[in-house]
PDB file of N, CA and C in Angstrom:
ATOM      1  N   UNK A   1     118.239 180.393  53.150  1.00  0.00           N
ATOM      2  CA  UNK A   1     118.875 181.544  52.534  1.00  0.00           C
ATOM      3  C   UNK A   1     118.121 181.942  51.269  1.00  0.00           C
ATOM      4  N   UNK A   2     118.188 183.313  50.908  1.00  0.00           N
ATOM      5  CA  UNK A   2     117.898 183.691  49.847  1.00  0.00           C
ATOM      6  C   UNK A   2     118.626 184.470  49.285  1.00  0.00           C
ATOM      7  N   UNK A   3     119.285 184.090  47.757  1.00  0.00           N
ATOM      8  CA  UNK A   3     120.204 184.681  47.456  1.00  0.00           C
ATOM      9  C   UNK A   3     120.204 185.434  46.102  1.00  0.00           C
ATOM     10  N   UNK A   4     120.712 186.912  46.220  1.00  0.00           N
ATOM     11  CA  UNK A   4     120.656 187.355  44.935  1.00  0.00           C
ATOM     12  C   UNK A   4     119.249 187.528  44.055  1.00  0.00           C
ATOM     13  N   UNK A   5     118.784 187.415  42.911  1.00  0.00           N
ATOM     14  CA  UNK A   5     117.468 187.873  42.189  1.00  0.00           C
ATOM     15  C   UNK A   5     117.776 188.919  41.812  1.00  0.00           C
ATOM     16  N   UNK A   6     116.522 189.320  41.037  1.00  0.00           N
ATOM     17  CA  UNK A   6     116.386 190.238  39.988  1.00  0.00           C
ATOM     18  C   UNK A   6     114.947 191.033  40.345  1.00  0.00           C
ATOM     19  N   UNK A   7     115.311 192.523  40.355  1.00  0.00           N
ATOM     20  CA  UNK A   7     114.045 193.471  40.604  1.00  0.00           C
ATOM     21  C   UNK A   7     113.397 193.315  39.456  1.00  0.00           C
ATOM     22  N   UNK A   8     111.613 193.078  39.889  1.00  0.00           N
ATOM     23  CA  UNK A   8     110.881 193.322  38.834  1.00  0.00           C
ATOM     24  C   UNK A   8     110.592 194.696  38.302  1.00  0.00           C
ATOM     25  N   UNK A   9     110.851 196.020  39.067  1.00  0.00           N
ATOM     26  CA  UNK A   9     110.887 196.935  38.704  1.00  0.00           C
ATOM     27  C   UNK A   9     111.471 197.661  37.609  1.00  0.00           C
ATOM     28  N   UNK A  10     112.862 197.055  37.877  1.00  0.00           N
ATOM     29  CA  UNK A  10     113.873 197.615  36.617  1.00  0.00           C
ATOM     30  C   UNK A  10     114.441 197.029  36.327  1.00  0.00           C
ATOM     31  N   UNK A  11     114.627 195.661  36.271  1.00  0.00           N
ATOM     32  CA  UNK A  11     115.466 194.124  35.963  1.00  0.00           C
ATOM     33  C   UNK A  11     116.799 193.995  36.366  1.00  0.00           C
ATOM     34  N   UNK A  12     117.231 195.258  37.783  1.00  0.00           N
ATOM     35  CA  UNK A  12     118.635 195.177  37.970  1.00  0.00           C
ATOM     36  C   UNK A  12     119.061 193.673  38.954  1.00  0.00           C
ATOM     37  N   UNK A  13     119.938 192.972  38.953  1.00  0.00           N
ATOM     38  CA  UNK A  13     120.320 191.877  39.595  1.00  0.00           C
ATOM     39  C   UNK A  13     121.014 192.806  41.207  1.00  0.00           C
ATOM     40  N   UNK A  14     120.934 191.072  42.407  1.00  0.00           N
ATOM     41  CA  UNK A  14     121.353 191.988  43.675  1.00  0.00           C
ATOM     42  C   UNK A  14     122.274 190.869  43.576  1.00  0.00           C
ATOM     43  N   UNK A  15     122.747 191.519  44.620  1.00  0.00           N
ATOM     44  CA  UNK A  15     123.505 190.915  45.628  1.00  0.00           C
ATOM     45  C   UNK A  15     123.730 190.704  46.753  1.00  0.00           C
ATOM     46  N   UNK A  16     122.175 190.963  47.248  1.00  0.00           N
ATOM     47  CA  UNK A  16     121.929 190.798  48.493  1.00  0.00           C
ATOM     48  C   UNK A  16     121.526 189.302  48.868  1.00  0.00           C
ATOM     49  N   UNK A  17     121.890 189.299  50.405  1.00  0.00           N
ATOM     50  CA  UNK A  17     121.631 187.520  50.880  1.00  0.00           C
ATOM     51  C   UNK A  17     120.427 187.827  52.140  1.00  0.00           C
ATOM     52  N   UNK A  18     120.098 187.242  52.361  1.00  0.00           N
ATOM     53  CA  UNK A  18     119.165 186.874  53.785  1.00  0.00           C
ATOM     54  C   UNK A  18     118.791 185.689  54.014  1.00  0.00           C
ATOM     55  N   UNK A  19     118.979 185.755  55.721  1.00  0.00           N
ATOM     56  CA  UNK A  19     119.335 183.919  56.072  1.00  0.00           C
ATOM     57  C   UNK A  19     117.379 184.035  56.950  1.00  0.00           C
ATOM     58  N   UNK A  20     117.115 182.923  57.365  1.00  0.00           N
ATOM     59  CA  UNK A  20     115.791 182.645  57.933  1.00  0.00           C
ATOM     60  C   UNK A  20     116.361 182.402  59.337  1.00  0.00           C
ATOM     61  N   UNK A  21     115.735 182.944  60.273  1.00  0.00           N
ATOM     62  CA  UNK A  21     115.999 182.231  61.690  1.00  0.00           C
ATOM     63  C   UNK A  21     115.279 181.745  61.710  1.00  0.00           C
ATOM     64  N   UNK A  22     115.137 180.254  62.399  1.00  0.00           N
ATOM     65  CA  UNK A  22     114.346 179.681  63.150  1.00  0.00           C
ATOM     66  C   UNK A  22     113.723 180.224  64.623  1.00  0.00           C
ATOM     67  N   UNK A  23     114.575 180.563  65.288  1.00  0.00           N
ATOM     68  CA  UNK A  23     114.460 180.889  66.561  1.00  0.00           C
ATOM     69  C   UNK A  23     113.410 182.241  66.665  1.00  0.00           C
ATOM     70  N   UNK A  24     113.424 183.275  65.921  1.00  0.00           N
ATOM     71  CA  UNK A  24     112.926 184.235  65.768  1.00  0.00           C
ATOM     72  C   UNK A  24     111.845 184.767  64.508  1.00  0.00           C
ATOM     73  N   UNK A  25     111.896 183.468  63.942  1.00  0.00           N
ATOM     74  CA  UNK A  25     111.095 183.208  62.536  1.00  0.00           C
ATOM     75  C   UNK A  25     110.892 184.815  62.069  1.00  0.00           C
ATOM     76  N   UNK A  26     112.015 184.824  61.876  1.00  0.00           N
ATOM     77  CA  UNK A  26     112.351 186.471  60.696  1.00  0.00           C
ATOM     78  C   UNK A  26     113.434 186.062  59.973  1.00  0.00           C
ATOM     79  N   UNK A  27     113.240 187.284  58.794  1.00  0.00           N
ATOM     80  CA  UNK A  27     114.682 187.034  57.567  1.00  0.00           C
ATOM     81  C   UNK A  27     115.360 187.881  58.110  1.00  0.00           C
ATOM     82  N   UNK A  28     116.745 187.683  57.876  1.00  0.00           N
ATOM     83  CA  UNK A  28     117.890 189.020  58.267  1.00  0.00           C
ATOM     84  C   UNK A  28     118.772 189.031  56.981  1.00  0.00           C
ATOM     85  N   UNK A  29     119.040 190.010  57.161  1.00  0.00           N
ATOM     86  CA  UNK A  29     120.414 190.289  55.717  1.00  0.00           C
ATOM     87  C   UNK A  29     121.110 189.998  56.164  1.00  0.00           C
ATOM     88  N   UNK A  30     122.294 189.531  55.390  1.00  0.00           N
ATOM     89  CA  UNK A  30     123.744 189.580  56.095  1.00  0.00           C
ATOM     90  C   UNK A  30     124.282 189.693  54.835  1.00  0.00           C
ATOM     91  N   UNK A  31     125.893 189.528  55.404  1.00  0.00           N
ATOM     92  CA  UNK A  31     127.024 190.216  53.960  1.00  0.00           C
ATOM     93  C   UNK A  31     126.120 189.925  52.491  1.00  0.00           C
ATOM     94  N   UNK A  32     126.859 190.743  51.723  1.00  0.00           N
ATOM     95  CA  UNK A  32     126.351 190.134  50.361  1.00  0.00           C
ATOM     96  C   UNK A  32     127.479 190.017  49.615  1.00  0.00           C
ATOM     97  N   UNK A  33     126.793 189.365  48.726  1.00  0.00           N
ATOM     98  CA  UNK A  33     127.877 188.728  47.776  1.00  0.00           C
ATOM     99  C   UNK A  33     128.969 189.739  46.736  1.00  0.00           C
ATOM    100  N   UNK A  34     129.996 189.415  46.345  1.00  0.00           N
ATOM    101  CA  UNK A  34     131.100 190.497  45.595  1.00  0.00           C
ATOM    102  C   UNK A  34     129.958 190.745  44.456  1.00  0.00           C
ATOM    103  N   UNK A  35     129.399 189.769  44.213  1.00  0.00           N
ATOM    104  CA  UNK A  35     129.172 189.976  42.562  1.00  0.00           C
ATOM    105  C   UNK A  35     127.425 189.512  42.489  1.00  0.00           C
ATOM    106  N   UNK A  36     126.745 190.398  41.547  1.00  0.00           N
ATOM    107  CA  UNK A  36     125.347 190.653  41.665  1.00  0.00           C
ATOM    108  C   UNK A  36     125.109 189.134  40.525  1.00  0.00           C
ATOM    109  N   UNK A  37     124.007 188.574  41.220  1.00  0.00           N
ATOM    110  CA  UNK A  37     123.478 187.053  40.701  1.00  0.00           C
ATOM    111  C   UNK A  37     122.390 187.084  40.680  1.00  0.00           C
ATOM    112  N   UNK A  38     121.551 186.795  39.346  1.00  0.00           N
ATOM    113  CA  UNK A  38     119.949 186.227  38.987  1.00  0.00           C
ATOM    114  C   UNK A  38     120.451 185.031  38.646  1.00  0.00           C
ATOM    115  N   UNK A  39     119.479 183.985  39.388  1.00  0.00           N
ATOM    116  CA  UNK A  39     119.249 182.945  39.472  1.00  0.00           C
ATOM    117  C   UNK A  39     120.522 181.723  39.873  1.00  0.00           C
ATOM    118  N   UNK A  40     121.681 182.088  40.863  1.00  0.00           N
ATOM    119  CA  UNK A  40     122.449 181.457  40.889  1.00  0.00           C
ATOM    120  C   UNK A  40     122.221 180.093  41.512  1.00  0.00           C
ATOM    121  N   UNK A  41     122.698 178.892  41.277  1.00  0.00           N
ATOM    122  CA  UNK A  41     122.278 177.801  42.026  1.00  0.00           C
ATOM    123  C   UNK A  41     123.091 177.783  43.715  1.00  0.00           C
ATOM    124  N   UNK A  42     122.638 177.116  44.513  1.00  0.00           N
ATOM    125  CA  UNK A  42     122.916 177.059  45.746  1.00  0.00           C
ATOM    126  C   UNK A  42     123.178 176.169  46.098  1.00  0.00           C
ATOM    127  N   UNK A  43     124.258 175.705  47.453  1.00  0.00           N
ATOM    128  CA  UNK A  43     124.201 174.791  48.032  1.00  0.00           C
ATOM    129  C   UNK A  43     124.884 174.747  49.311  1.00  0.00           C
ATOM    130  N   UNK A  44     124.886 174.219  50.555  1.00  0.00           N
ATOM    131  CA  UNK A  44     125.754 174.497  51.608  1.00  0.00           C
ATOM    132  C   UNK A  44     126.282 172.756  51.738  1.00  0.00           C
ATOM    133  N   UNK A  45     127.722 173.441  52.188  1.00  0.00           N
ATOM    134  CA  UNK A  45     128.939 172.358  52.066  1.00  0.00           C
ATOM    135  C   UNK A  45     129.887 172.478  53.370  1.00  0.00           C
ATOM    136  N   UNK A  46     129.911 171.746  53.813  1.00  0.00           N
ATOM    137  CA  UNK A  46     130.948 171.397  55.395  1.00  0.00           C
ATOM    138  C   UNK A  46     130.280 173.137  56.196  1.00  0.00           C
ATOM    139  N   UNK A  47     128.933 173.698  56.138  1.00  0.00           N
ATOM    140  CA  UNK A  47     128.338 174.545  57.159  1.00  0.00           C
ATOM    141  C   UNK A  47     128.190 175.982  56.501  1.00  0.00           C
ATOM    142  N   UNK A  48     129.764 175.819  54.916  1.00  0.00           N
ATOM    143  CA  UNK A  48     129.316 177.336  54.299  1.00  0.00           C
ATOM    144  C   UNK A  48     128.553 176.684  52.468  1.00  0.00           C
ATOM    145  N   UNK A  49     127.930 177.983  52.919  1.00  0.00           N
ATOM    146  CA  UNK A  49     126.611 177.972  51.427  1.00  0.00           C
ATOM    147  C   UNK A  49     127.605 179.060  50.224  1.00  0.00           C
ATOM    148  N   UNK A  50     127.241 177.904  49.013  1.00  0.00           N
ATOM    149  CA  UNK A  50     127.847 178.163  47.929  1.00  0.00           C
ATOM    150  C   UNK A  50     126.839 179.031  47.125  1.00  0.00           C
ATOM    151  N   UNK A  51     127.159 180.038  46.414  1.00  0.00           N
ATOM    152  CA  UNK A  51     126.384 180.822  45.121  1.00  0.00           C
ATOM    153  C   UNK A  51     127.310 180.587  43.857  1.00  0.00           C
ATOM    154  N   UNK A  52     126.975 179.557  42.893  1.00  0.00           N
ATOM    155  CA  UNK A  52     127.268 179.258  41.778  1.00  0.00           C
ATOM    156  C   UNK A  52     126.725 179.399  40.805  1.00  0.00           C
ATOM    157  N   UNK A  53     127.650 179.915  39.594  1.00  0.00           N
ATOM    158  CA  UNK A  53     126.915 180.883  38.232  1.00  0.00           C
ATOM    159  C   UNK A  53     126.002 181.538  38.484  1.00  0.00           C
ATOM    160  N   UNK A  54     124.800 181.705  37.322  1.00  0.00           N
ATOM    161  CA  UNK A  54     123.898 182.455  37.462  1.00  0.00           C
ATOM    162  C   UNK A  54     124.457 183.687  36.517  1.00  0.00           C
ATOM    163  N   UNK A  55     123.469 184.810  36.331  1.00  0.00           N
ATOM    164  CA  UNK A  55     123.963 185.778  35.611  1.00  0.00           C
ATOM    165  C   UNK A  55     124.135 187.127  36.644  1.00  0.00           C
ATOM    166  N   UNK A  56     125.351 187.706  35.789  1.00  0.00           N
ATOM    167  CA  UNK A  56     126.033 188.830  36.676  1.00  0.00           C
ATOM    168  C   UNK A  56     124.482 190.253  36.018  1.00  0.00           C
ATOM    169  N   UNK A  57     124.699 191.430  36.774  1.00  0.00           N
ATOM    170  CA  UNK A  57     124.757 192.508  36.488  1.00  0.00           C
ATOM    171  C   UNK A  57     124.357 192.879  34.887  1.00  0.00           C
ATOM    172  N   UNK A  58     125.140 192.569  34.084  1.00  0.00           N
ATOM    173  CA  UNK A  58     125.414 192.603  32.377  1.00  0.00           C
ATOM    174  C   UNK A  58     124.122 191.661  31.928  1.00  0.00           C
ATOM    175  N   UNK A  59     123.466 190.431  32.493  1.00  0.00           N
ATOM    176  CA  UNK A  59     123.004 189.374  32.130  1.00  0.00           C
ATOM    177  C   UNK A  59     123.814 188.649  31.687  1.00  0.00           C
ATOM    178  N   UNK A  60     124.903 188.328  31.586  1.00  0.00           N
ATOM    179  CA  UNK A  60     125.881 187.634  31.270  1.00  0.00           C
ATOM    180  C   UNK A  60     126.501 186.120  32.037  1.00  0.00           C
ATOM    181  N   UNK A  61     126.253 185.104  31.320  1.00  0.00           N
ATOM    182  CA  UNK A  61     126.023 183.924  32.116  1.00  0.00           C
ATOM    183  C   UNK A  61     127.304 183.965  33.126  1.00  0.00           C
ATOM    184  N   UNK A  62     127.781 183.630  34.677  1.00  0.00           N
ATOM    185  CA  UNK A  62     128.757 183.436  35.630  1.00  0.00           C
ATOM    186  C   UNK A  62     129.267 181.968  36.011  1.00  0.00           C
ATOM    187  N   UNK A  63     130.571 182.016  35.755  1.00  0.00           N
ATOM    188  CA  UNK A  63     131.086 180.340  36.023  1.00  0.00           C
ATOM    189  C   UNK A  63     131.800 180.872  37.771  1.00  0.00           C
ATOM    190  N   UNK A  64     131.697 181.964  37.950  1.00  0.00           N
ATOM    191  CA  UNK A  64     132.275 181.987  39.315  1.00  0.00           C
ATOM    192  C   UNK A  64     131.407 181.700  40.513  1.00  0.00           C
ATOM    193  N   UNK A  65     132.168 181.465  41.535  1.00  0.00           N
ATOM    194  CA  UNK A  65     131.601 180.911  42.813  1.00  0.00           C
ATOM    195  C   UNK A  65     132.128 181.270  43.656  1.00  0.00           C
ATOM    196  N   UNK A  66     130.938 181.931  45.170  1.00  0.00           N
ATOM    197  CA  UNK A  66     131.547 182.218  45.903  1.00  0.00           C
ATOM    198  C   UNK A  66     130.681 181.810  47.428  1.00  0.00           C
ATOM    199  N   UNK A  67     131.792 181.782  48.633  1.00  0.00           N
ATOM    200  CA  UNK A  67     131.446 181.052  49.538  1.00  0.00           C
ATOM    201  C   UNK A  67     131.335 181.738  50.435  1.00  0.00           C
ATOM    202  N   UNK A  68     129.986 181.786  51.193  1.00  0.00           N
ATOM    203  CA  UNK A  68     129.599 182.136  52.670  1.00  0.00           C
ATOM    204  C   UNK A  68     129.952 181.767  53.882  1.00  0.00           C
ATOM    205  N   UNK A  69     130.753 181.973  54.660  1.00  0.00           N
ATOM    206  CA  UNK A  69     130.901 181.702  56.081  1.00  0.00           C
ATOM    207  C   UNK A  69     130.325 182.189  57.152  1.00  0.00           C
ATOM    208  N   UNK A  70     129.240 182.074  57.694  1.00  0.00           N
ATOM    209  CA  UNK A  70     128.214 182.364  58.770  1.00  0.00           C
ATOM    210  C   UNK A  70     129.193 182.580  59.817  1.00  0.00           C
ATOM    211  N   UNK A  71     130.455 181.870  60.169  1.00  0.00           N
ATOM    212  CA  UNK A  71     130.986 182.023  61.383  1.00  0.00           C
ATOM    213  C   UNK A  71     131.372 183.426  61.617  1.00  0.00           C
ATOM    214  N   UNK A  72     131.925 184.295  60.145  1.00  0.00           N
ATOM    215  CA  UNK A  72     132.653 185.385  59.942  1.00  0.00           C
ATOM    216  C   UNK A  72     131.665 186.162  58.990  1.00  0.00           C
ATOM    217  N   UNK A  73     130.664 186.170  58.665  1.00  0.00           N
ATOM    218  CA  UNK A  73     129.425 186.562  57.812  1.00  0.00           C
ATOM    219  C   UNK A  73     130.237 187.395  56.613  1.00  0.00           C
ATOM    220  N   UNK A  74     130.979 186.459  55.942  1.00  0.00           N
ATOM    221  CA  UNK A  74     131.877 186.757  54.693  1.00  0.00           C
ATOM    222  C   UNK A  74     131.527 186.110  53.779  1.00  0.00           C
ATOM    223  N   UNK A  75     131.913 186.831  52.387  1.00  0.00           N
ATOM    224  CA  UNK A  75     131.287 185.910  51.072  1.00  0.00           C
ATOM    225  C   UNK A  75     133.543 185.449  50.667  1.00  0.00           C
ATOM    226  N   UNK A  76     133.860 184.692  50.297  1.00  0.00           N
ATOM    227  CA  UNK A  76     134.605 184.858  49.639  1.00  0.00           C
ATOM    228  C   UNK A  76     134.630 184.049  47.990  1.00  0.00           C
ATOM    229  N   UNK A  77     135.760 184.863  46.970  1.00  0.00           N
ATOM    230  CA  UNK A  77     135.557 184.017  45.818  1.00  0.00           C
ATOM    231  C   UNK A  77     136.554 182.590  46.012  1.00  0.00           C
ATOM    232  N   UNK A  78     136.175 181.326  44.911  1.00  0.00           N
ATOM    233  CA  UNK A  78     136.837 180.355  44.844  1.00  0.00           C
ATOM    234  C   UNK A  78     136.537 179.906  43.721  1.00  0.00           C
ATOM    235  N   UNK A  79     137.437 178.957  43.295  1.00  0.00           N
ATOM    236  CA  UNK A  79     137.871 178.448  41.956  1.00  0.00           C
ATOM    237  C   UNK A  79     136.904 178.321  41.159  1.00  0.00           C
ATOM    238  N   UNK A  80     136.606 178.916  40.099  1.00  0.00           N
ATOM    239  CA  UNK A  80     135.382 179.070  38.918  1.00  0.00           C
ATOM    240  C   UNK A  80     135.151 176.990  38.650  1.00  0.00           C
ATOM    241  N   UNK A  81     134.045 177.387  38.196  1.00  0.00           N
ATOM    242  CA  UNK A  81     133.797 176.210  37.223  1.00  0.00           C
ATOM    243  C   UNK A  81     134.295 176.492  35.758  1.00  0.00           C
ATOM    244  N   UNK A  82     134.385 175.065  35.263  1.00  0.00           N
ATOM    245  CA  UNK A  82     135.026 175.601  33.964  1.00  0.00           C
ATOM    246  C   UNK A  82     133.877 176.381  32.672  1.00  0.00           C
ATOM    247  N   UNK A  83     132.780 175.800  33.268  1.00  0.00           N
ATOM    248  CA  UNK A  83     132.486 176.563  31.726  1.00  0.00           C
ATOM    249  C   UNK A  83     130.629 177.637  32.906  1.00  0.00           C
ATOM    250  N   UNK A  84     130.346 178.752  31.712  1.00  0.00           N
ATOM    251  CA  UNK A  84     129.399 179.788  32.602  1.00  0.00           C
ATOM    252  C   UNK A  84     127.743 178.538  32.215  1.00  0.00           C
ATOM    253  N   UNK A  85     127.425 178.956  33.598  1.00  0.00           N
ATOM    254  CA  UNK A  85     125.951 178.057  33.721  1.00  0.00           C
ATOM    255  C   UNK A  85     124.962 179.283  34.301  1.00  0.00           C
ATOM    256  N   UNK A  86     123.753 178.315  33.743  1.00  0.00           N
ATOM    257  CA  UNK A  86     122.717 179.322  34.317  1.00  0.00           C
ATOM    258  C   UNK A  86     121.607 178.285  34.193  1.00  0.00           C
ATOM    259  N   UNK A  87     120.329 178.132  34.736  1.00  0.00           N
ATOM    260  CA  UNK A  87     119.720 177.113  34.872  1.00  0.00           C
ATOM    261  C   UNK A  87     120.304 175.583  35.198  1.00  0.00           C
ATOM    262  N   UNK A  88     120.577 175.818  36.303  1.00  0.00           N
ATOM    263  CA  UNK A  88     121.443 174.581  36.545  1.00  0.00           C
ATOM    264  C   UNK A  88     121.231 174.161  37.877  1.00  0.00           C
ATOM    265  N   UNK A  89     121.543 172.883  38.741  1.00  0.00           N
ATOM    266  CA  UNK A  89     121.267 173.199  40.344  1.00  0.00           C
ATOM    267  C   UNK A  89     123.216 172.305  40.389  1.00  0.00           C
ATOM    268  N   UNK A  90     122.798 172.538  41.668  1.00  0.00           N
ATOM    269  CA  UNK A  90     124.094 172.048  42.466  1.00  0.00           C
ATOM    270  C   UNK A  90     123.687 171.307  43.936  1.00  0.00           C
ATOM    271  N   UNK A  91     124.431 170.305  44.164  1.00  0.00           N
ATOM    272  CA  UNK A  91     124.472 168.915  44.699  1.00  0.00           C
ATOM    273  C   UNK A  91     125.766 168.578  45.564  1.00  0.00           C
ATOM    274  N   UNK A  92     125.418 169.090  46.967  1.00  0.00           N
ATOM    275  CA  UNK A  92     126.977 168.579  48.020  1.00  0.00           C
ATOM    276  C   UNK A  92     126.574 167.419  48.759  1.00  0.00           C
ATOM    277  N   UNK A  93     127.823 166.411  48.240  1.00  0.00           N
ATOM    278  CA  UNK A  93     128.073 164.904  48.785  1.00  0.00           C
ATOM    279  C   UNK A  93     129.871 164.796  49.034  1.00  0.00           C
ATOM    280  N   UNK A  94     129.968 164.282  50.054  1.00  0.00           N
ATOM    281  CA  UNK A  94     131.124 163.624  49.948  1.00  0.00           C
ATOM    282  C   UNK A  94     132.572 164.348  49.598  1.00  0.00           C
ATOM    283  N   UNK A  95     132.267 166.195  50.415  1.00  0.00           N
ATOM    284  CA  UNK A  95     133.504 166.656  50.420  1.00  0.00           C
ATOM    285  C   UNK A  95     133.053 167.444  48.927  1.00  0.00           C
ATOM    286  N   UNK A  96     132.303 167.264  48.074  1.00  0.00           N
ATOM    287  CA  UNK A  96     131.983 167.536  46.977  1.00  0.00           C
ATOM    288  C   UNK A  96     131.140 168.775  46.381  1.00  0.00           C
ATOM    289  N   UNK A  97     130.690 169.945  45.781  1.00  0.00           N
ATOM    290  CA  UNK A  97     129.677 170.164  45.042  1.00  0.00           C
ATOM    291  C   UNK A  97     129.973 170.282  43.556  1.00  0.00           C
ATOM    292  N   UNK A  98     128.802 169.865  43.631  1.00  0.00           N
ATOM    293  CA  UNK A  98     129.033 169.289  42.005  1.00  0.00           C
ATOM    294  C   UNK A  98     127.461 169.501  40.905  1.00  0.00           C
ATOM    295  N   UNK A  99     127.976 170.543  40.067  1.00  0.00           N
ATOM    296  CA  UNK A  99     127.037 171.279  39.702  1.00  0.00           C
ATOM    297  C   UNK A  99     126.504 170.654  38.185  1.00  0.00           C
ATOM    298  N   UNK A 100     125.060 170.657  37.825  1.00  0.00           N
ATOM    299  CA  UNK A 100     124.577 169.772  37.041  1.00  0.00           C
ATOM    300  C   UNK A 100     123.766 170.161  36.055  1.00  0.00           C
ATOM    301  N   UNK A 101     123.585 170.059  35.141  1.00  0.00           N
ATOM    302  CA  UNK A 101     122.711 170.398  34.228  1.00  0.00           C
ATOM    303  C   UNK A 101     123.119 172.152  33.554  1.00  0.00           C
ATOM    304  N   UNK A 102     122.502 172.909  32.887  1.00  0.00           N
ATOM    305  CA  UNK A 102     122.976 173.900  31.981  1.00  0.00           C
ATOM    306  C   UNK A 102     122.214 174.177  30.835  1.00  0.00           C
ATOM    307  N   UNK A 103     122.233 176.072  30.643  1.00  0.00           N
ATOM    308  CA  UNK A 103     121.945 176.578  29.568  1.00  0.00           C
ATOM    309  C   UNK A 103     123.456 177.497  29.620  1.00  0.00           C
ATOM    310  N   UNK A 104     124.250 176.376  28.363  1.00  0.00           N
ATOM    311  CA  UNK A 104     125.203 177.869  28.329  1.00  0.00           C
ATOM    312  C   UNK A 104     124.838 178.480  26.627  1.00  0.00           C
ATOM    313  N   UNK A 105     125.244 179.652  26.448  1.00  0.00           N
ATOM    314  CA  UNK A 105     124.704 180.903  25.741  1.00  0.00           C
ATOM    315  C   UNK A 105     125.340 180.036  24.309  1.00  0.00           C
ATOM    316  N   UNK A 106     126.952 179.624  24.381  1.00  0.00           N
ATOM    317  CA  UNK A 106     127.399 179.316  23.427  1.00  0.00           C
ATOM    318  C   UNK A 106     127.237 178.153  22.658  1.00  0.00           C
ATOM    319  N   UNK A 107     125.851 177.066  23.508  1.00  0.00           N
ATOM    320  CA  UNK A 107     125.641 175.761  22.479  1.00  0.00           C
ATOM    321  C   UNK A 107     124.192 176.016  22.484  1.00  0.00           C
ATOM    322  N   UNK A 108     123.925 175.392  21.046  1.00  0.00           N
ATOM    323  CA  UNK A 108     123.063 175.473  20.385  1.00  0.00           C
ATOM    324  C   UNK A 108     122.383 173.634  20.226  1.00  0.00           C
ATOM    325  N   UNK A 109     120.899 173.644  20.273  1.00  0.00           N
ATOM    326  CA  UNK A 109     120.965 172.351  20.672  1.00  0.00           C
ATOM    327  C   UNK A 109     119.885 171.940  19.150  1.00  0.00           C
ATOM    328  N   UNK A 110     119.565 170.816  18.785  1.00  0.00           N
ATOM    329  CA  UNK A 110     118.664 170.699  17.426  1.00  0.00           C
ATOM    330  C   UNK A 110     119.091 171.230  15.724  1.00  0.00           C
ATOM    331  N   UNK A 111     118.269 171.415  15.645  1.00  0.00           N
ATOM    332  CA  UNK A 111     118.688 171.786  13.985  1.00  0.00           C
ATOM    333  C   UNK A 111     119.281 173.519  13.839  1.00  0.00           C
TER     334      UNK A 111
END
């Protein structure tokens, strides 16, 4: 999958998705996401692929998340993380994703 990015043309964020076939070794679009994401982290969990944080539209860091279902080629939203990430990845184990690392806007790190 490839999800979301940012035009180098005019720095607007998408919200577009495209999956890879194997079978036909081409990209295809499919649904896109509610909400436009540069650089959201990814991950697929029990068959649907997660888009977590990242920055919206505004550039504005995103704690929301939302989930792909290939069966029904739907994005839907689900329960935010608690705090907005951006440079971060995400990690599904065990019923789990569980998202790691962070630049959020509001901490300041050193002197």
């Amino acid at each position: 999958y490839a999800v979301g990015g940012e035009s180098e043309a005019d720095g607007a964020n998408s919200n577009l998705v495209e999956r890879y076939d194997l079978a036909t070794k081409a990209w295809e679009e499919v649904a896109p996401m509610a909400v436009e994401r540069f650089a959201p982290a990814v991950a697929v969990l029990d068959g649907k692929l997660y888009a977590v944080g990242g920055y919206n539209g505004g550039h504005q860091t995103l704690s929301s998340v939302e989930r792909y279902d290939p069966a029904v080629d739907a994005w839907e939203e689900v329960a935010p993380m608690a705090y907005e990430r951006d440079t971060h990845a995400v990690a599904a184990r065990c019923n789990f994703a569980m998202a790691v690392g962070a630049r959020r806007q509001a901490v300041r790190c050193g002197r």
